[in-house]
N, C-alpha and C. Protein backbone atom coordinates (compact mmCIF):
# COMPACT_ATOMS: atom_id res chain seq x y z
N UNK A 1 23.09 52.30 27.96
CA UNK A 1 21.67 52.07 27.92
C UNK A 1 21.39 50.62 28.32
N UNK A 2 20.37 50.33 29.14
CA UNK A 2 20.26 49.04 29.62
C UNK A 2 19.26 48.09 28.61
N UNK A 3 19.91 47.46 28.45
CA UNK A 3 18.77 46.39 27.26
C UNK A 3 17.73 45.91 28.34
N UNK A 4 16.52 46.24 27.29
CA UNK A 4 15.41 45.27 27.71
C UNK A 4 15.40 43.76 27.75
N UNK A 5 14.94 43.07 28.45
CA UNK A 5 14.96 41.39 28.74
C UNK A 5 14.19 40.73 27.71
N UNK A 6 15.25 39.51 27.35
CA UNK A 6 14.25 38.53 25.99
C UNK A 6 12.90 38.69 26.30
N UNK A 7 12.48 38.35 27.64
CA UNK A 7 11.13 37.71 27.76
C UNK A 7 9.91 39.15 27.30
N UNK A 8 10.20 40.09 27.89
CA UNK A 8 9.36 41.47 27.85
C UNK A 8 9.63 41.70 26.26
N UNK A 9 10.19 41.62 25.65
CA UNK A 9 10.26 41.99 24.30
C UNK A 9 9.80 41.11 23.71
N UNK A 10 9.62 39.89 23.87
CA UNK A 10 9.48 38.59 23.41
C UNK A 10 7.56 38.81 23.55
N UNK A 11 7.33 38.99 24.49
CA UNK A 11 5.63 39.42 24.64
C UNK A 11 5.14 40.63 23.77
N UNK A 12 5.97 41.37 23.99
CA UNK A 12 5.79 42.60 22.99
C UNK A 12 5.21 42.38 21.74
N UNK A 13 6.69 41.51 20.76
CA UNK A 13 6.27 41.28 19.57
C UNK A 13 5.31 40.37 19.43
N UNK A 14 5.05 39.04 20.13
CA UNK A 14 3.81 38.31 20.29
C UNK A 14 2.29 39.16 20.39
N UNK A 15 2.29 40.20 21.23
CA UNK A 15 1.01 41.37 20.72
C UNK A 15 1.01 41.75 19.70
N UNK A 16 1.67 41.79 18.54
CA UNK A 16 0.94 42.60 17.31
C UNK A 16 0.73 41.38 16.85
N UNK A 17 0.29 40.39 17.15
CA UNK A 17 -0.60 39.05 16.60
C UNK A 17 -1.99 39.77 17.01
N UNK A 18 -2.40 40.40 18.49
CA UNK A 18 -3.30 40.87 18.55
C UNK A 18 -4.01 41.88 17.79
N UNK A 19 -3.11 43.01 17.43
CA UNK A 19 -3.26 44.13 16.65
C UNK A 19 -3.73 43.91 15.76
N UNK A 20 -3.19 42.86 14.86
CA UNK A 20 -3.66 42.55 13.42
C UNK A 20 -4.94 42.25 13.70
N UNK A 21 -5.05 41.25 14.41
CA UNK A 21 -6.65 40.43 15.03
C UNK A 21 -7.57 41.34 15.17
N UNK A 22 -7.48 42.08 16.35
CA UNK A 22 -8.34 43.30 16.80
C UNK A 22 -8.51 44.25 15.71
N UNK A 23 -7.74 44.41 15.30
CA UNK A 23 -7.78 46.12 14.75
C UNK A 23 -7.54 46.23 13.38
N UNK A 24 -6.64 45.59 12.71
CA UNK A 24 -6.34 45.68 11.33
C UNK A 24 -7.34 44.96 10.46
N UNK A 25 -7.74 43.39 11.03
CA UNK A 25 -8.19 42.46 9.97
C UNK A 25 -9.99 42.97 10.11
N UNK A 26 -10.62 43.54 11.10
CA UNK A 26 -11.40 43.81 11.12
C UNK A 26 -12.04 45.34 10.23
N UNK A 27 -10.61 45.73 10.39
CA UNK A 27 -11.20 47.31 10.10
C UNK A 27 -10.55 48.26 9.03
N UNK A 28 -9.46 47.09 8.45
CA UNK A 28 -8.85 47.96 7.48
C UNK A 28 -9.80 47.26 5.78
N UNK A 29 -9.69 48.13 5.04
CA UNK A 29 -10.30 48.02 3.79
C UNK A 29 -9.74 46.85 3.68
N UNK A 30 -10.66 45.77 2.98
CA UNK A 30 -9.84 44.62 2.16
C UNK A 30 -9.10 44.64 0.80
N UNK A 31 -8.39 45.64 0.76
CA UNK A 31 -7.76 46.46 -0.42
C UNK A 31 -6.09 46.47 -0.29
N UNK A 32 -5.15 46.38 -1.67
CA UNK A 32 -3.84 46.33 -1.05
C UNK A 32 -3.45 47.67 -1.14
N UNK A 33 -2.31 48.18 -0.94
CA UNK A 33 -1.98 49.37 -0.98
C UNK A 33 -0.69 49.68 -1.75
N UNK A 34 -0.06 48.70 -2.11
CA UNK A 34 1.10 48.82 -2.47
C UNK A 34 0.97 49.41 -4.44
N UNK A 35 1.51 49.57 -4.87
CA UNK A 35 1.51 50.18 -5.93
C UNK A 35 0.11 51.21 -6.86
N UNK A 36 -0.68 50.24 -7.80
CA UNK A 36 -1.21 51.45 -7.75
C UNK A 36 -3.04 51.01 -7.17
N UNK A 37 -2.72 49.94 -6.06
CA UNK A 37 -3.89 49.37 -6.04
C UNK A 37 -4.66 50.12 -4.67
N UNK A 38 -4.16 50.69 -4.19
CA UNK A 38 -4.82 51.60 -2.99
C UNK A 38 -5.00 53.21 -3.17
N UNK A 39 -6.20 53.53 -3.72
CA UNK A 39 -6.30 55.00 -3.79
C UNK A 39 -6.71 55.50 -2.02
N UNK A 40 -5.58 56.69 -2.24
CA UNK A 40 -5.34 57.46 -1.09
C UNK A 40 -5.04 56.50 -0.13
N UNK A 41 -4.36 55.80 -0.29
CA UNK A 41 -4.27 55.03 1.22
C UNK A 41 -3.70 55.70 2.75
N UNK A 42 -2.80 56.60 2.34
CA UNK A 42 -2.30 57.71 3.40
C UNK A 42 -3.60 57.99 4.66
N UNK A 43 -4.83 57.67 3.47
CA UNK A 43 -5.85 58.25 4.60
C UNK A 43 -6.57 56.89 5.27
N UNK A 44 -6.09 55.81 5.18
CA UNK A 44 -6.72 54.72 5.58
C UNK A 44 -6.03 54.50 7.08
N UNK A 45 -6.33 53.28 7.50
CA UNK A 45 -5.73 52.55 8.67
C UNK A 45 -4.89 51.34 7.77
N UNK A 46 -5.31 50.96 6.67
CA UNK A 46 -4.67 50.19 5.49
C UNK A 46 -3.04 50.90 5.22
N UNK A 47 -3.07 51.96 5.62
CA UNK A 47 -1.26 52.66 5.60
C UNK A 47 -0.52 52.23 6.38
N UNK A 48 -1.00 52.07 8.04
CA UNK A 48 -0.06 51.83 8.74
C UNK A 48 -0.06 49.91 9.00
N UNK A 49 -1.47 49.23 8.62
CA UNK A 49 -1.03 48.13 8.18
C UNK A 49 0.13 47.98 7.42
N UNK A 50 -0.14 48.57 6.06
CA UNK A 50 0.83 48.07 5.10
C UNK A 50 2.45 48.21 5.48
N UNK A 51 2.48 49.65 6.01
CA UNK A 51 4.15 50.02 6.38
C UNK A 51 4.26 49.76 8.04
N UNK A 52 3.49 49.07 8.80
CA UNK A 52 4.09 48.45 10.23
C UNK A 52 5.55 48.02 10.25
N UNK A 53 5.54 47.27 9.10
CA UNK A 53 7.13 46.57 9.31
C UNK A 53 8.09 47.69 8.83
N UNK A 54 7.91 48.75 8.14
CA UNK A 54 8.88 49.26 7.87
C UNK A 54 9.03 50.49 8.86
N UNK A 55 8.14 50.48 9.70
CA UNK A 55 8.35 51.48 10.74
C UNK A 55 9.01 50.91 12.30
N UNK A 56 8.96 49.51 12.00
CA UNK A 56 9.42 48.81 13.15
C UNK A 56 10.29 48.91 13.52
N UNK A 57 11.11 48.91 15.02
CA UNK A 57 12.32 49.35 15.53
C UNK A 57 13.45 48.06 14.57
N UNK A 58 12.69 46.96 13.97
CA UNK A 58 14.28 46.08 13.42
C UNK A 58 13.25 45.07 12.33
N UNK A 59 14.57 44.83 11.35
CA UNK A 59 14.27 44.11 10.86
C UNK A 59 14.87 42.47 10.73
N UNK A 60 15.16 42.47 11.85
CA UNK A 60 16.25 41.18 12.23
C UNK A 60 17.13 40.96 12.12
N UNK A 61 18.10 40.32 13.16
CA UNK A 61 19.49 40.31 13.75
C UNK A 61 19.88 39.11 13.93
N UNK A 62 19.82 38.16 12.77
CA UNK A 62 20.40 36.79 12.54
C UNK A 62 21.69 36.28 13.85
N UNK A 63 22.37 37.42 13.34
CA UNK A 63 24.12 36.97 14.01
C UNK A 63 23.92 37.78 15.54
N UNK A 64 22.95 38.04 16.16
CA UNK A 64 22.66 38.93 17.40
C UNK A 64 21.86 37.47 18.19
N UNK A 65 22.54 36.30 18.63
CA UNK A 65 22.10 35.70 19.32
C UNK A 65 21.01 36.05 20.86
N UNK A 66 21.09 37.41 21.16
CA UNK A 66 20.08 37.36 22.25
C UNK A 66 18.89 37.91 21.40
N UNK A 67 19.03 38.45 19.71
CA UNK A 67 17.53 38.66 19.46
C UNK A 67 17.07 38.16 18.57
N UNK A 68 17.97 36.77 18.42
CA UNK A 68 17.30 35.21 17.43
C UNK A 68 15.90 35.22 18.29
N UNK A 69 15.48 35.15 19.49
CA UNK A 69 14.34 34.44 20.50
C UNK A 69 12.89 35.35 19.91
N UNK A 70 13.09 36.89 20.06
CA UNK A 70 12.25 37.84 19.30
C UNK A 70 12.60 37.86 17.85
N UNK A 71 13.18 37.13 17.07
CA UNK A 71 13.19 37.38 15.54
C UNK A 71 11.81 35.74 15.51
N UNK A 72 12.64 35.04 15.96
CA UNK A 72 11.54 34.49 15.56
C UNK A 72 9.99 34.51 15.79
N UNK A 73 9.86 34.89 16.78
CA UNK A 73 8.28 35.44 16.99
C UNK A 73 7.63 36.33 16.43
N UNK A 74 8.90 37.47 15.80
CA UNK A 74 8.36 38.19 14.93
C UNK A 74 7.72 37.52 13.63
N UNK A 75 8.62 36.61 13.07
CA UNK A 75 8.56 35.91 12.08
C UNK A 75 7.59 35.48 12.00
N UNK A 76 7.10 34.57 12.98
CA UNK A 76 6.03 33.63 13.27
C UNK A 76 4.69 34.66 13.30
N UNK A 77 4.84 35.72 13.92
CA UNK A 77 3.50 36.73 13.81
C UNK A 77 3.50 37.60 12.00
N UNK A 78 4.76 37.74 11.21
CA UNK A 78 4.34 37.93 10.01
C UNK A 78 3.29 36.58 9.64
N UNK A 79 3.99 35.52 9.51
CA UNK A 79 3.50 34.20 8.45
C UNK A 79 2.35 34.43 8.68
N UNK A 80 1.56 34.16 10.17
CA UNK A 80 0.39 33.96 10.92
C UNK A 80 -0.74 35.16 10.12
N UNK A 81 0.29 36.22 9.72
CA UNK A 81 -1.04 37.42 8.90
C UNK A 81 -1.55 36.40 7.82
N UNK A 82 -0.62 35.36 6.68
CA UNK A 82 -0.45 35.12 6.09
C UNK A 82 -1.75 34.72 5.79
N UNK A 83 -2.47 33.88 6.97
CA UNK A 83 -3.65 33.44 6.51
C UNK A 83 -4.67 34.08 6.61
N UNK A 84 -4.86 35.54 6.51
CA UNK A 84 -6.10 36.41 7.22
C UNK A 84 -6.84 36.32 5.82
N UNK A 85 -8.05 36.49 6.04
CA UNK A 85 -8.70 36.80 4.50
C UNK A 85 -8.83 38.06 4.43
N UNK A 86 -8.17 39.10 5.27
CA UNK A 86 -8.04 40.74 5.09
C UNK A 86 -6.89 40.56 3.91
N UNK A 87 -6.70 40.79 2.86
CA UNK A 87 -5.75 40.60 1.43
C UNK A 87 -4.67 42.22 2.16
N UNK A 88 -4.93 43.18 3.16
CA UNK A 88 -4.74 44.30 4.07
C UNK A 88 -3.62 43.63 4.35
N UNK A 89 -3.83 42.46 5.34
CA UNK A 89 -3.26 41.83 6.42
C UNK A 89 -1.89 40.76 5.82
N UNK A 90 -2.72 40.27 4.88
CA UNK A 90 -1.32 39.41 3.87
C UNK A 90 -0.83 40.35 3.55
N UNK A 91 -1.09 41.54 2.82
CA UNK A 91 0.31 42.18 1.88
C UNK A 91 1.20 42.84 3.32
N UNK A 92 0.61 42.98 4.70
CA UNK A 92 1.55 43.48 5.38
C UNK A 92 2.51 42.13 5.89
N UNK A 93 2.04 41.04 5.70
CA UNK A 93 3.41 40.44 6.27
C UNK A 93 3.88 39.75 5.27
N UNK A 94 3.40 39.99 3.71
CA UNK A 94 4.70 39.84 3.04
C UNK A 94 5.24 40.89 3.11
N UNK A 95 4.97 41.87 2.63
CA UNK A 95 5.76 43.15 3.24
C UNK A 95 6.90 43.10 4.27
N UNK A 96 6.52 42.71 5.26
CA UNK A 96 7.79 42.55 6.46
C UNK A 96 8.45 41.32 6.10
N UNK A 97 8.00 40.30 5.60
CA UNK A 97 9.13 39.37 5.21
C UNK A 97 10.18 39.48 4.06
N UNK A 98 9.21 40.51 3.33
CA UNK A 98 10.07 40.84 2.07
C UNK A 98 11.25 41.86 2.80
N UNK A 99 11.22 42.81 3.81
CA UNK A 99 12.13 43.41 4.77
C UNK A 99 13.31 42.30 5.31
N UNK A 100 12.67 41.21 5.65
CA UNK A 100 13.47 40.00 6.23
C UNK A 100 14.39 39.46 5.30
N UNK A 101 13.94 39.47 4.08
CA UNK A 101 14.76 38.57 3.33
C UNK A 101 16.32 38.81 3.77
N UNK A 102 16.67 39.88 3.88
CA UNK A 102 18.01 40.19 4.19
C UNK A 102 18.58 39.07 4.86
N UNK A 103 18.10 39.33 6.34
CA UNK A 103 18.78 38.82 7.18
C UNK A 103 18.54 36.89 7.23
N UNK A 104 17.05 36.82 6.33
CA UNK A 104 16.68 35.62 6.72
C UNK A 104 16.01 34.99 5.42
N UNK A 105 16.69 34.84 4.58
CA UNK A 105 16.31 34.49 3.30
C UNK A 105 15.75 32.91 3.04
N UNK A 106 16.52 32.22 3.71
CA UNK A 106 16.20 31.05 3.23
C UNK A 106 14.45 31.13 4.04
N UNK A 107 14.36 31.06 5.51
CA UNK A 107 13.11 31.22 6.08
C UNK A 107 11.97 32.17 4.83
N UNK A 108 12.52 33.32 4.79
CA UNK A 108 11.18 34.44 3.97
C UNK A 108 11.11 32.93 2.67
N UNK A 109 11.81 32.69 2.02
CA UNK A 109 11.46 32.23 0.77
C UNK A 109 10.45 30.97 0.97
N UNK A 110 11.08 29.77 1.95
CA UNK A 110 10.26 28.91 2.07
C UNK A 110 8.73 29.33 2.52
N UNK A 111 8.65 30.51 4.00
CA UNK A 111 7.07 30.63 3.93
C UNK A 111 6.76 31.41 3.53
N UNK A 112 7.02 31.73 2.35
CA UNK A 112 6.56 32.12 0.88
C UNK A 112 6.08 31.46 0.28
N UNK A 113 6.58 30.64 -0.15
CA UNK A 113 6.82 29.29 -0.97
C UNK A 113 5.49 28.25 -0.20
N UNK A 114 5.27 28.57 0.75
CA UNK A 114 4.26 27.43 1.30
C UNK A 114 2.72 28.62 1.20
N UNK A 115 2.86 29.47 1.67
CA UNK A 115 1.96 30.45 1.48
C UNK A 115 1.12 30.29 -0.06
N UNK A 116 2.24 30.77 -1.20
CA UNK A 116 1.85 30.47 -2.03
C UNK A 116 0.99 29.24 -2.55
N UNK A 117 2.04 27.92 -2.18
CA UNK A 117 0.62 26.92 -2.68
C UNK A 117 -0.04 26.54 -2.11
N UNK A 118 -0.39 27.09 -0.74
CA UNK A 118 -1.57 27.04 0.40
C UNK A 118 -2.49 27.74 -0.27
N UNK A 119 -2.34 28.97 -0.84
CA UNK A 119 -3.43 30.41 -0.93
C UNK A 119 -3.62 30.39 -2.64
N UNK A 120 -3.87 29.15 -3.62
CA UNK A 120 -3.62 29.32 -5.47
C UNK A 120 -4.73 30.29 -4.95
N UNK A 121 -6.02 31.08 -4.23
CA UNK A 121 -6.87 31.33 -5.03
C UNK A 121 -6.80 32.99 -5.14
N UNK A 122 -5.85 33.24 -4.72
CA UNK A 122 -5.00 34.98 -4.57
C UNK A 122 -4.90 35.52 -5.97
N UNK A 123 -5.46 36.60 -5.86
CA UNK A 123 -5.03 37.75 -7.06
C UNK A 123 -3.78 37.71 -7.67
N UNK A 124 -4.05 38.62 -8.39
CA UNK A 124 -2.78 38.22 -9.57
C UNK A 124 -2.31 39.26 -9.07
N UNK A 125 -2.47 40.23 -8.32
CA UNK A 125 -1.39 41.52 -8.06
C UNK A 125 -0.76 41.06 -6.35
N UNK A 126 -1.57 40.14 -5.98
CA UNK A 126 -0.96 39.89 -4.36
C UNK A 126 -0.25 38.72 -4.84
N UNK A 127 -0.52 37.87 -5.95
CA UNK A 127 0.79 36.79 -5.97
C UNK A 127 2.32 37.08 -6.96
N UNK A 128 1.99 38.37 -7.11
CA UNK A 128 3.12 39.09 -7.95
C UNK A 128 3.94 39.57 -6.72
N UNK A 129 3.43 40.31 -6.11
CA UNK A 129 3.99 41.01 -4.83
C UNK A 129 4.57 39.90 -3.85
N UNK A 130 3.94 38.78 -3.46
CA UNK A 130 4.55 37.72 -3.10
C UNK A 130 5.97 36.98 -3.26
N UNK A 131 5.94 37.35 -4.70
CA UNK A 131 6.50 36.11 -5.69
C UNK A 131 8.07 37.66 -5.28
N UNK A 132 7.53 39.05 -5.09
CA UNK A 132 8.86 40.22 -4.86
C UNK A 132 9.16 39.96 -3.80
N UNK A 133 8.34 39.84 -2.68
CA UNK A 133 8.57 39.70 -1.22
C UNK A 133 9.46 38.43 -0.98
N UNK A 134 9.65 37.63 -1.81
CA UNK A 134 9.95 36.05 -1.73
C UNK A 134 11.53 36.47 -1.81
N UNK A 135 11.80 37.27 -2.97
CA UNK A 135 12.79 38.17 -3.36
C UNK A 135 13.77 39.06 -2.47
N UNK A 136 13.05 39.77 -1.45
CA UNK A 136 13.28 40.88 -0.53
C UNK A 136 13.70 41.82 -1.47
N UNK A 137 12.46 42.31 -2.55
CA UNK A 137 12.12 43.63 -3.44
C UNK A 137 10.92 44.24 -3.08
N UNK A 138 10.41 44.66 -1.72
CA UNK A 138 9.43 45.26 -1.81
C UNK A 138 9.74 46.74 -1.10
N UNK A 139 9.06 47.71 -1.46
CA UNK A 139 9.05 49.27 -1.18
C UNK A 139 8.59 49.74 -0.19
């Protein structure tokens, strides 16, 4: 199978900076979904916010030097949800960073860690979930 080229993949993941922009932060409930704080979410657009990252073809390949170039852009397009005031849009990219922790722990924790005392004025159920995602414990 022929691998796709850094650069085309590299644009790829740089568009769901758009997605979120366009489509999620505008139009998904400002509601989280993760435990028991989203009724019916299955039926929202708030579902496939929340589980984007876990439907994503990867969750990063540290020791895969040709897809360090797209990990980090991925990365950089989670944090970037970080600041949406869609509370939708934050729990999806802690969500995917909490996925990251694996491969990229020290990174998920610190912009966590900065997130957090950027954002004191966050709910007590999105800075719990944070404080898991920081972890790489989320569902």
């Amino acid at each position: 199978m022929k691998r796709v080229p850094e650069d085309p993949r590299a644009e790829c993941a740089a568009a769901i900076r758009e997605l979120h922009k366009r489509l999620f932060e505008p139009l998904c409930e400002n509601a989280l979904s993760h435990g028991d704080h989203g009724a019916a979410v299955e039926e929202r657009l708030n579902s496939i916010c929340y589980m984007w990252w876990d439907v994503f073809p990867t969750w990063g390949s540290p020791d895969d030097s040709a897809a360090r170039g797209v990990d980090e852009v991925l990365l950089d397009v989670m944090r970037g949800t970080l600041s949406s005031e869609n509370v939708a849009c934050v729990e999806s990219g802690l969500h995917g960073l909490g996925h990251w922790h694996t491969g990229y722990p020290d990174l998920v924790e610190s912009t966590i860690d900065a997130f957090l005392r950027g954002r004191p004025e966050i709910g007590v159920a999105l800075r719990d979930y944070a404080h898991a995602a920081r972890r790489g414990r989320v569902l």
